[in-house]
PDB file of N, CA and C in Angstrom:
ATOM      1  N   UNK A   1     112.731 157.458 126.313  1.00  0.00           N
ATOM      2  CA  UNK A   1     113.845 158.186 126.935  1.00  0.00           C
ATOM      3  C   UNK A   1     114.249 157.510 128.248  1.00  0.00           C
ATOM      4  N   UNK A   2     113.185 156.914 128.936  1.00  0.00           N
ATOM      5  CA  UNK A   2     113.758 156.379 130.057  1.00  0.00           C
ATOM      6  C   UNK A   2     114.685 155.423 129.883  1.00  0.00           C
ATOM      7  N   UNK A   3     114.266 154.354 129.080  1.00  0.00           N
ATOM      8  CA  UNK A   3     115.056 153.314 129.007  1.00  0.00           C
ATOM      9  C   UNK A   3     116.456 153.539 128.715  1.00  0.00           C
ATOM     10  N   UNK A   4     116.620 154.381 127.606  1.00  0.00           N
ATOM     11  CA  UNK A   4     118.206 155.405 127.332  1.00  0.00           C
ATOM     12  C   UNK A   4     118.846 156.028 128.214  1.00  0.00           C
ATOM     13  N   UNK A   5     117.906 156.722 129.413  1.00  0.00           N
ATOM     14  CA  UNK A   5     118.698 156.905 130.510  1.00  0.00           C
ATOM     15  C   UNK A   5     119.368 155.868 131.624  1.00  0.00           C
ATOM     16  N   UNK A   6     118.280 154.685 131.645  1.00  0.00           N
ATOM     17  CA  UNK A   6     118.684 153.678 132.222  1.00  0.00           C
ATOM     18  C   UNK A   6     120.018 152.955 131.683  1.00  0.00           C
ATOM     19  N   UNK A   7     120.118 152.922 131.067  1.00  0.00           N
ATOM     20  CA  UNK A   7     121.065 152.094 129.969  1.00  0.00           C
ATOM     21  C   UNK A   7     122.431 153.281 130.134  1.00  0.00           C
ATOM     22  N   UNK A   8     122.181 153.997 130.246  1.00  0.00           N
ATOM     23  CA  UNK A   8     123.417 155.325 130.090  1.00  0.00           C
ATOM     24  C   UNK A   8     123.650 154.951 131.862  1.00  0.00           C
ATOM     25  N   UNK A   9     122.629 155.159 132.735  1.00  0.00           N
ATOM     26  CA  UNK A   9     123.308 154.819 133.714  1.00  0.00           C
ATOM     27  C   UNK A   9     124.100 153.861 134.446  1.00  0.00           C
ATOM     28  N   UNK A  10     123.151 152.743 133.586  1.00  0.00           N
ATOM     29  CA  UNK A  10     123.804 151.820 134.050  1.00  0.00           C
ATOM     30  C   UNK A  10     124.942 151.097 133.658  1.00  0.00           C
ATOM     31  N   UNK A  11     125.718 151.861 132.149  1.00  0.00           N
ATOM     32  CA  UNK A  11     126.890 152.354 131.800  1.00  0.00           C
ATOM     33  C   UNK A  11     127.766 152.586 132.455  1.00  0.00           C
ATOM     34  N   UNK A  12     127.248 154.129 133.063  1.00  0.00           N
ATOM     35  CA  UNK A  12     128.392 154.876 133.760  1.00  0.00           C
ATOM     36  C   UNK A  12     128.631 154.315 135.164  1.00  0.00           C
ATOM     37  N   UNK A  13     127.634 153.270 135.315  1.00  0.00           N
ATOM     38  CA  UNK A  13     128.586 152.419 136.812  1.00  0.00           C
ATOM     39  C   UNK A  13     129.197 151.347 136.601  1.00  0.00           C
ATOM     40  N   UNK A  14     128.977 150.964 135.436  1.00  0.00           N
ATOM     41  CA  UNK A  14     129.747 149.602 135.356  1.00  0.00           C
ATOM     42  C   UNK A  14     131.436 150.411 134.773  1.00  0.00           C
ATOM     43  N   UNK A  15     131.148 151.233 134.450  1.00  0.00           N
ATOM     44  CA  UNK A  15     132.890 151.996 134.170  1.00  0.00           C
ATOM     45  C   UNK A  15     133.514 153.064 135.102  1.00  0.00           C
ATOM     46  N   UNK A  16     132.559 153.039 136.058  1.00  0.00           N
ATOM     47  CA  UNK A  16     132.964 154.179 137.287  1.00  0.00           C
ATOM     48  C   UNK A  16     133.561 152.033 137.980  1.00  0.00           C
ATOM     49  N   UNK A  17     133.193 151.581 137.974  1.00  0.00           N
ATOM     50  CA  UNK A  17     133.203 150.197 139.248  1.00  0.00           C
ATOM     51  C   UNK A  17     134.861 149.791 138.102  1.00  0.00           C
ATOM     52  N   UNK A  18     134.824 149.794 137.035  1.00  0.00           N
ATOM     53  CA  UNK A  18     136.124 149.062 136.183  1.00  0.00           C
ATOM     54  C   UNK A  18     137.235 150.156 136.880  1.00  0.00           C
ATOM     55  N   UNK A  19     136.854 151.303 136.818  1.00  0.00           N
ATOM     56  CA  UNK A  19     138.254 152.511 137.318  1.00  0.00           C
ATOM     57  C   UNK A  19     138.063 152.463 138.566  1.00  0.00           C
ATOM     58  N   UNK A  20     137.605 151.964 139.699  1.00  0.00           N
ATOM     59  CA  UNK A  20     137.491 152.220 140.725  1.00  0.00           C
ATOM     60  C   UNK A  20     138.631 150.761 140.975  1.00  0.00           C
ATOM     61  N   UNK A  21     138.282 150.000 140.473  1.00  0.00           N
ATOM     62  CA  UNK A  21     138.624 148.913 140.088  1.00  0.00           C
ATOM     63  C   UNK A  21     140.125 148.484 140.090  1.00  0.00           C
ATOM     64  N   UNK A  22     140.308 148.894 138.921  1.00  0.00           N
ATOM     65  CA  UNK A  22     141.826 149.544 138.435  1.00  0.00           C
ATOM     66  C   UNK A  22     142.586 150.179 139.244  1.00  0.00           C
ATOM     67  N   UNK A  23     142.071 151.118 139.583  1.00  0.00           N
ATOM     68  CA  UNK A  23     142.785 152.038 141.039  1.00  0.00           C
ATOM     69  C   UNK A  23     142.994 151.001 142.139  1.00  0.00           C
ATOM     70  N   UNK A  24     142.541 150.528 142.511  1.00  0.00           N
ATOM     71  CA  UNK A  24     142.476 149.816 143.655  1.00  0.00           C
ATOM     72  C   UNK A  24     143.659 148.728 143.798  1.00  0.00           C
ATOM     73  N   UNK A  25     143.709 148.081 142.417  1.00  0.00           N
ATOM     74  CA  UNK A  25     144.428 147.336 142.091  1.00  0.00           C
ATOM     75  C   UNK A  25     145.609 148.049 141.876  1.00  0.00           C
ATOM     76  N   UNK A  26     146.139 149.210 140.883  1.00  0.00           N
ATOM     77  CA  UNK A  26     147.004 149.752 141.320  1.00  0.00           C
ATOM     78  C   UNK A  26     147.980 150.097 142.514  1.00  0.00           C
ATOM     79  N   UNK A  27     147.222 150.683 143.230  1.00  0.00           N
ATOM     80  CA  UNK A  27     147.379 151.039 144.459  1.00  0.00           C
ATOM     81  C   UNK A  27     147.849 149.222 145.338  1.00  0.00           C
ATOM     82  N   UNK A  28     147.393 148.442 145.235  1.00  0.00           N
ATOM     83  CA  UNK A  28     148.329 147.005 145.687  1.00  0.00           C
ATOM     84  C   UNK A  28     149.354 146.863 145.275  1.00  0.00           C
TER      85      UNK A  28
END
């Protein structure tokens, strides 16, 4: 289970960092 959580987390930052991303760039 850990490793699945790891992997899920470290998911949800690499696609929180792409939309953060995106926005940012937008916003230029």
């Amino acid at each position: 289970e850990g490793m699945a959580f790891e992997l899920i987390v470290g998911a949800t930052k690499i696609l929180n960092g792409r939309t953060l991303l995106e926005t940012l760039t937008e916003n230029l």
